[in-house]
C-alpha atoms as a PDB file:
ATOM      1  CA  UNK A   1     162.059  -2.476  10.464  1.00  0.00           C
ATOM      2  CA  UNK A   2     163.290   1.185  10.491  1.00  0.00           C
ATOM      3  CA  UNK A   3     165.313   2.349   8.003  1.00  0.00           C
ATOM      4  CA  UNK A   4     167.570   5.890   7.505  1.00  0.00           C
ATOM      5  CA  UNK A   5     169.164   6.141   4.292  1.00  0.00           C
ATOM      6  CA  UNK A   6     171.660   9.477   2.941  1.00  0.00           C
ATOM      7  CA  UNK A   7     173.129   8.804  -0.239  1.00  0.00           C
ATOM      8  CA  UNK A   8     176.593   7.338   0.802  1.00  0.00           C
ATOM      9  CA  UNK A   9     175.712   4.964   3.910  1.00  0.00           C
ATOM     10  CA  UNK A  10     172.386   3.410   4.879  1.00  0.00           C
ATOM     11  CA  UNK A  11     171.578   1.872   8.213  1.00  0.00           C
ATOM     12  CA  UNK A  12     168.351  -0.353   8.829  1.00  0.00           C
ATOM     13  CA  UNK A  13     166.974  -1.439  12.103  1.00  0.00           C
ATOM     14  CA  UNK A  14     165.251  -4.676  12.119  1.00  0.00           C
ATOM     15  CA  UNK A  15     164.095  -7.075  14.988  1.00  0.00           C
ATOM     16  CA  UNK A  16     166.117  -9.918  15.774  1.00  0.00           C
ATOM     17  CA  UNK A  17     165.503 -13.339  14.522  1.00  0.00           C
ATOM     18  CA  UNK A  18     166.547 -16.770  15.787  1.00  0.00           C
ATOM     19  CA  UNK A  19     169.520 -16.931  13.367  1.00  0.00           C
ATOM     20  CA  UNK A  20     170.591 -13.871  15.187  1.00  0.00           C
ATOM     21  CA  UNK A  21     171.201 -15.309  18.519  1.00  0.00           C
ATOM     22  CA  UNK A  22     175.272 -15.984  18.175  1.00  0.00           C
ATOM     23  CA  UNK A  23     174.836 -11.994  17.322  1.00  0.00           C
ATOM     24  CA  UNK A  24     172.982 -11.096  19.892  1.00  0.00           C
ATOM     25  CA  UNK A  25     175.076 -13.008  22.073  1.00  0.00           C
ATOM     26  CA  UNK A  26     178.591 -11.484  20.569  1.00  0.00           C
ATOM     27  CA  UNK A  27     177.320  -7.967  20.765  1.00  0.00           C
ATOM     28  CA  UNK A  28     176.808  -8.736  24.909  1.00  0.00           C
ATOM     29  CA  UNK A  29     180.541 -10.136  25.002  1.00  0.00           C
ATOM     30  CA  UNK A  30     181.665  -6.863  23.285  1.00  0.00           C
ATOM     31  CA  UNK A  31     179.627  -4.935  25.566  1.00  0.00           C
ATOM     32  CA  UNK A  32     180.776  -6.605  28.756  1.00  0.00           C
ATOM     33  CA  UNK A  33     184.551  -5.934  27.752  1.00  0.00           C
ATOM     34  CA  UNK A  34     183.966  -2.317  27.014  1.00  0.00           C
ATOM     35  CA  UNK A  35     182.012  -2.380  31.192  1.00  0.00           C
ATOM     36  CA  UNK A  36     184.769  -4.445  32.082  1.00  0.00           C
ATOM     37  CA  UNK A  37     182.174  -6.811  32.937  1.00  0.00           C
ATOM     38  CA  UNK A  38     183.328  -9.779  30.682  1.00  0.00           C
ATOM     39  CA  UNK A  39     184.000 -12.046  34.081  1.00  0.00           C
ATOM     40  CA  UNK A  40     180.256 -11.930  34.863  1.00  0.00           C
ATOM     41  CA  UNK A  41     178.926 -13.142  31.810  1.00  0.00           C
ATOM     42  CA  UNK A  42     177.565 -16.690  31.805  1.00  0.00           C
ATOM     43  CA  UNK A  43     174.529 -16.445  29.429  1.00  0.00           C
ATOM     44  CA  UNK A  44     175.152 -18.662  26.313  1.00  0.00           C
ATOM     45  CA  UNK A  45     172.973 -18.987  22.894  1.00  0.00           C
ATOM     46  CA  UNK A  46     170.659 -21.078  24.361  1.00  0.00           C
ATOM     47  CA  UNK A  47     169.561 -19.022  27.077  1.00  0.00           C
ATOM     48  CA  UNK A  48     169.564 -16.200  24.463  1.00  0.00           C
ATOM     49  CA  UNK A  49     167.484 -18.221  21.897  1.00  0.00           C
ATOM     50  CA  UNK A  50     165.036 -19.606  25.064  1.00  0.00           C
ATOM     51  CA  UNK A  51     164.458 -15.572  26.216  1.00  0.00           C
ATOM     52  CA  UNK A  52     164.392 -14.219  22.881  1.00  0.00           C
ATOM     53  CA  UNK A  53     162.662 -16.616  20.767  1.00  0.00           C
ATOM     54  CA  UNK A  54     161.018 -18.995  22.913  1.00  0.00           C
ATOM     55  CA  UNK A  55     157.145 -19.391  22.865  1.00  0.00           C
ATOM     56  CA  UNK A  56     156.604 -16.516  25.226  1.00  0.00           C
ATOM     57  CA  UNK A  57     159.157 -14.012  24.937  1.00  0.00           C
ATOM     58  CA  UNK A  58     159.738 -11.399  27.232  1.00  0.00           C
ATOM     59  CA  UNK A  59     162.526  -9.550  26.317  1.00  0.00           C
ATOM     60  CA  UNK A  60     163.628  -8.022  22.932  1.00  0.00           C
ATOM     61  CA  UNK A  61     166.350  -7.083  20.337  1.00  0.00           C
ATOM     62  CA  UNK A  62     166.730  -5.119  17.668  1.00  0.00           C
ATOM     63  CA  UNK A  63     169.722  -5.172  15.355  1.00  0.00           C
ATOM     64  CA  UNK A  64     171.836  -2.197  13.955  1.00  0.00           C
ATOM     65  CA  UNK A  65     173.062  -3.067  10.306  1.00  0.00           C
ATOM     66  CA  UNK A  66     175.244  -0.385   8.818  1.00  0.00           C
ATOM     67  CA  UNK A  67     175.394  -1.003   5.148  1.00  0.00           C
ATOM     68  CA  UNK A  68     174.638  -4.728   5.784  1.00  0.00           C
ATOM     69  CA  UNK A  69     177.011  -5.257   8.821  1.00  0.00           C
ATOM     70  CA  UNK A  70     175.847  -5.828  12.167  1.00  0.00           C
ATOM     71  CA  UNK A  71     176.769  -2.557  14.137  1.00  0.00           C
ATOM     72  CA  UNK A  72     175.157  -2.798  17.163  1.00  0.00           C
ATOM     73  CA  UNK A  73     171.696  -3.624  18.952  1.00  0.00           C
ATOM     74  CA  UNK A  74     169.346  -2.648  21.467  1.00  0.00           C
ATOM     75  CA  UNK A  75     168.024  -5.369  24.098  1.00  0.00           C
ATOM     76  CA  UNK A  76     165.166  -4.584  25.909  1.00  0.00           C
ATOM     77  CA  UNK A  77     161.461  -5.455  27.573  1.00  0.00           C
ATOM     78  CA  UNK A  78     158.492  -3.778  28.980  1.00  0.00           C
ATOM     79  CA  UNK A  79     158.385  -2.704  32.712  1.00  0.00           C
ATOM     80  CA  UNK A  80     155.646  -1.699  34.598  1.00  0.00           C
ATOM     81  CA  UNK A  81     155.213   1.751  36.504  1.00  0.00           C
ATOM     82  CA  UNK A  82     152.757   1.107  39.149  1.00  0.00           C
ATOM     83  CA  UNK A  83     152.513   4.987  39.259  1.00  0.00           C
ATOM     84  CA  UNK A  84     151.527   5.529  35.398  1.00  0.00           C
ATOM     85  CA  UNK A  85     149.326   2.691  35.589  1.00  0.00           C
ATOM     86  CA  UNK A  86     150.968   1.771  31.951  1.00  0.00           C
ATOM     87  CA  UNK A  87     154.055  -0.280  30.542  1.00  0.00           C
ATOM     88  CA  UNK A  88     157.025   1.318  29.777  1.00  0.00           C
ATOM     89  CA  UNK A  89     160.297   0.129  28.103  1.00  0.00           C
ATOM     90  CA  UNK A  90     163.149  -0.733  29.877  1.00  0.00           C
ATOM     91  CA  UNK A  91     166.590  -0.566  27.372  1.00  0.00           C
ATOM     92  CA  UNK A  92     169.026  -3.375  29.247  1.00  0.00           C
ATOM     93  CA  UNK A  93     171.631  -2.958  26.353  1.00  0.00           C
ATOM     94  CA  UNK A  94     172.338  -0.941  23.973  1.00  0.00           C
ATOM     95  CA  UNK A  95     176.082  -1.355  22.275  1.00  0.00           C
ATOM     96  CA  UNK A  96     177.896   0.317  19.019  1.00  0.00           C
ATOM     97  CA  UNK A  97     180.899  -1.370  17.375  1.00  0.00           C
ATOM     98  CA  UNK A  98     183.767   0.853  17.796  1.00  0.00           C
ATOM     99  CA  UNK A  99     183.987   1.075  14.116  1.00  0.00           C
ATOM    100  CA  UNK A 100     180.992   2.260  13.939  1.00  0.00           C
ATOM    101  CA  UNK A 101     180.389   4.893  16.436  1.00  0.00           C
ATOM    102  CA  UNK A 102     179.524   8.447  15.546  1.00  0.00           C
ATOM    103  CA  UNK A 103     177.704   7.524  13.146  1.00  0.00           C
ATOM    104  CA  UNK A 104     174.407   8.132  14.876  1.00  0.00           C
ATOM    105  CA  UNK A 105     173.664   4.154  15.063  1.00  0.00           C
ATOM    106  CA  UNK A 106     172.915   4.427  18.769  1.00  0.00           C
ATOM    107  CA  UNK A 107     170.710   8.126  17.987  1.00  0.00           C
ATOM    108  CA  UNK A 108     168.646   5.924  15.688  1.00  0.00           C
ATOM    109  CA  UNK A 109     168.323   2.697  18.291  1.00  0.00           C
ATOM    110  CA  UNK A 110     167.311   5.391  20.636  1.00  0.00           C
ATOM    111  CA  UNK A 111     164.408   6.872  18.442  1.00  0.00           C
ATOM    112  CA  UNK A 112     163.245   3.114  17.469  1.00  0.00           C
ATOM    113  CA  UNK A 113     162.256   2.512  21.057  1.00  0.00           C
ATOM    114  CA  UNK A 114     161.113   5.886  21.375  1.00  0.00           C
ATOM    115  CA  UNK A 115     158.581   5.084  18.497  1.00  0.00           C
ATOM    116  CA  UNK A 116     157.757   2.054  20.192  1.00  0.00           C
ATOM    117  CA  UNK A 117     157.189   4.096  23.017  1.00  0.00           C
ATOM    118  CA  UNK A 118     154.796   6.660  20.921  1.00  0.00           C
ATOM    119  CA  UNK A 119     153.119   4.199  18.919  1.00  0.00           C
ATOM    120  CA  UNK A 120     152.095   2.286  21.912  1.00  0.00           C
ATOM    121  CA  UNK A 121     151.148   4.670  24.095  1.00  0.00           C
ATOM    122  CA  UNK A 122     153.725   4.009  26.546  1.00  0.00           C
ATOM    123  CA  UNK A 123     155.173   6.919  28.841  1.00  0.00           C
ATOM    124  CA  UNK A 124     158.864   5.963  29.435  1.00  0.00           C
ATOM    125  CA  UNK A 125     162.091   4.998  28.061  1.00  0.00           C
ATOM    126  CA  UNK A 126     164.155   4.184  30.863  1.00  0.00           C
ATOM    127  CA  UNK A 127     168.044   2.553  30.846  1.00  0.00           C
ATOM    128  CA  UNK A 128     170.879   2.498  33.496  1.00  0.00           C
ATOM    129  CA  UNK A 129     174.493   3.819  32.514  1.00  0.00           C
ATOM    130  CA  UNK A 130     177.935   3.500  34.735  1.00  0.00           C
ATOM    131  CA  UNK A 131     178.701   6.274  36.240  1.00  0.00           C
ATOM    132  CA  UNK A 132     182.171   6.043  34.798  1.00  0.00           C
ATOM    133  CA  UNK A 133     180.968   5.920  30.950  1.00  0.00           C
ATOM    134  CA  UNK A 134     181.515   9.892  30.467  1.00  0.00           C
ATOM    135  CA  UNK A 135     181.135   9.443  26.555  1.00  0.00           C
ATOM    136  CA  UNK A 136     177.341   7.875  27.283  1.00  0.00           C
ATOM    137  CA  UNK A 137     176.328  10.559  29.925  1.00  0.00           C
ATOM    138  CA  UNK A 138     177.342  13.261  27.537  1.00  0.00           C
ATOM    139  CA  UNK A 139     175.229  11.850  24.852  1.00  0.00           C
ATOM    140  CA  UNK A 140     172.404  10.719  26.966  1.00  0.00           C
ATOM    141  CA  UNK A 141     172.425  14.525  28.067  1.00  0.00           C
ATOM    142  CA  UNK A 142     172.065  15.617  24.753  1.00  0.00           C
ATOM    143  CA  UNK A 143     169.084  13.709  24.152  1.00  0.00           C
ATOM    144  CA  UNK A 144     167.358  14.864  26.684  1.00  0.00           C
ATOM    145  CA  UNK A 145     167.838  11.558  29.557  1.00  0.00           C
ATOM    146  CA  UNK A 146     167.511  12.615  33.285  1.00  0.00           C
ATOM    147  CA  UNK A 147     169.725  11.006  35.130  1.00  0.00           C
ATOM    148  CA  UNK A 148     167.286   9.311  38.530  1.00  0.00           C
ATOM    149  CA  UNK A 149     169.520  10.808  40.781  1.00  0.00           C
ATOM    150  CA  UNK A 150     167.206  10.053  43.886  1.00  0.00           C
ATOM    151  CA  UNK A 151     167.125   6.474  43.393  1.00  0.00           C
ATOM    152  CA  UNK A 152     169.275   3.504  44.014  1.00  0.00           C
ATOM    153  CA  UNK A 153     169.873   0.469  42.392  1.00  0.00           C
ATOM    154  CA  UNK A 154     169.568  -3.003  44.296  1.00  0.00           C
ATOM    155  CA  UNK A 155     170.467  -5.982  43.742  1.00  0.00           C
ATOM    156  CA  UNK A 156     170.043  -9.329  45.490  1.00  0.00           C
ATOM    157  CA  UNK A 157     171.938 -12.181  43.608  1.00  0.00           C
ATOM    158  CA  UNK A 158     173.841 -15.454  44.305  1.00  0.00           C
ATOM    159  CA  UNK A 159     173.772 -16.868  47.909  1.00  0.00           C
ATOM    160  CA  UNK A 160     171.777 -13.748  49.100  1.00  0.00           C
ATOM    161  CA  UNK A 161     169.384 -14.679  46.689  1.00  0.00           C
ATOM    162  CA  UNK A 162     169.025 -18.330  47.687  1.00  0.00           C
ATOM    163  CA  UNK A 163     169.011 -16.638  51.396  1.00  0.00           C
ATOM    164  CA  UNK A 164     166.462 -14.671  50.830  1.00  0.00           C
ATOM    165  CA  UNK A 165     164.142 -17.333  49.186  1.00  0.00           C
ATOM    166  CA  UNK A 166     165.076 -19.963  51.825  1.00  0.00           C
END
């Protein structure tokens, strides 16, 4: 658990726990309406609880609590870079209430992983952003993220997928 305290707010970062998963879950709806994404989400609380809390996990979160309300999370797992020979950590979400944006919340999510990152020896912190999400780039930016502009995304899903396995 990381938390950063002044003398008028506090916000603590903690890991997610299986009470959490209607959270967790809530945070992605609120995060798929601000990508205008809502239509293409289908996960429900028991996937959540299965990939978060099940006897193997492989994927992460971390929970935002600004003076005891949930504010916003960070979901994420390790990757792999074949390159570094090492893990890495791949961010899938990260997602600030409105209310509580510029408050450094998603700064401080940032620098968990980032710890993570240090404290495990492992050489990258990587995430996607839309390309329309001008408020993100611009902070991104200021963080120091380099946007990969050499690479592109794919994506094989639905029949394609079933295609492709067939």
């Amino acid at each position: 658990m990381t938390a950063v305290a002044s003398s008028s707010q506090s916000l603590v970062i903690r890991r997610a726990e299986a009470r959490d998963v209607s959270l967790v879950l809530s945070f992605i709806r609120e995060l798929a309406d601000y990508e205008r994404l809502a239509h293409e989400v289908d996960a429900g609380e028991g996937d959540l609880a299965a990939a978060l809390f099940g006897p193997n996990p492989r994927v992460f979160a971390d929970i935002a609590e600004w003076e005891g309300e949930p504010a916003g999370f960070a979901l994420w797992f390790y990757n792999f870079s074949t390159f570094r020979g090492r893990h890495g950590i791949y961010l899938e979400d990260l997602f600030v209430r409105p209310a509580f944006r510029s408050k450094g919340i998603g700064r401080e999510l940032l620098r968990h992983l980032a710890r993570i990152c240090i404290a495990e020896n492992l050489p990258r912190l990587e995430w996607w952003v839309l390309d329309w999400n001008e408020p993100a780039l611009r902070f991104y930016r200021s963080i120091g993220a380099v946007p990969m502009d050499e690479w592109t995304v794919q994506r094989v899903t639905g029949e394609a997928l079933e295609r492709l396995a067939g």
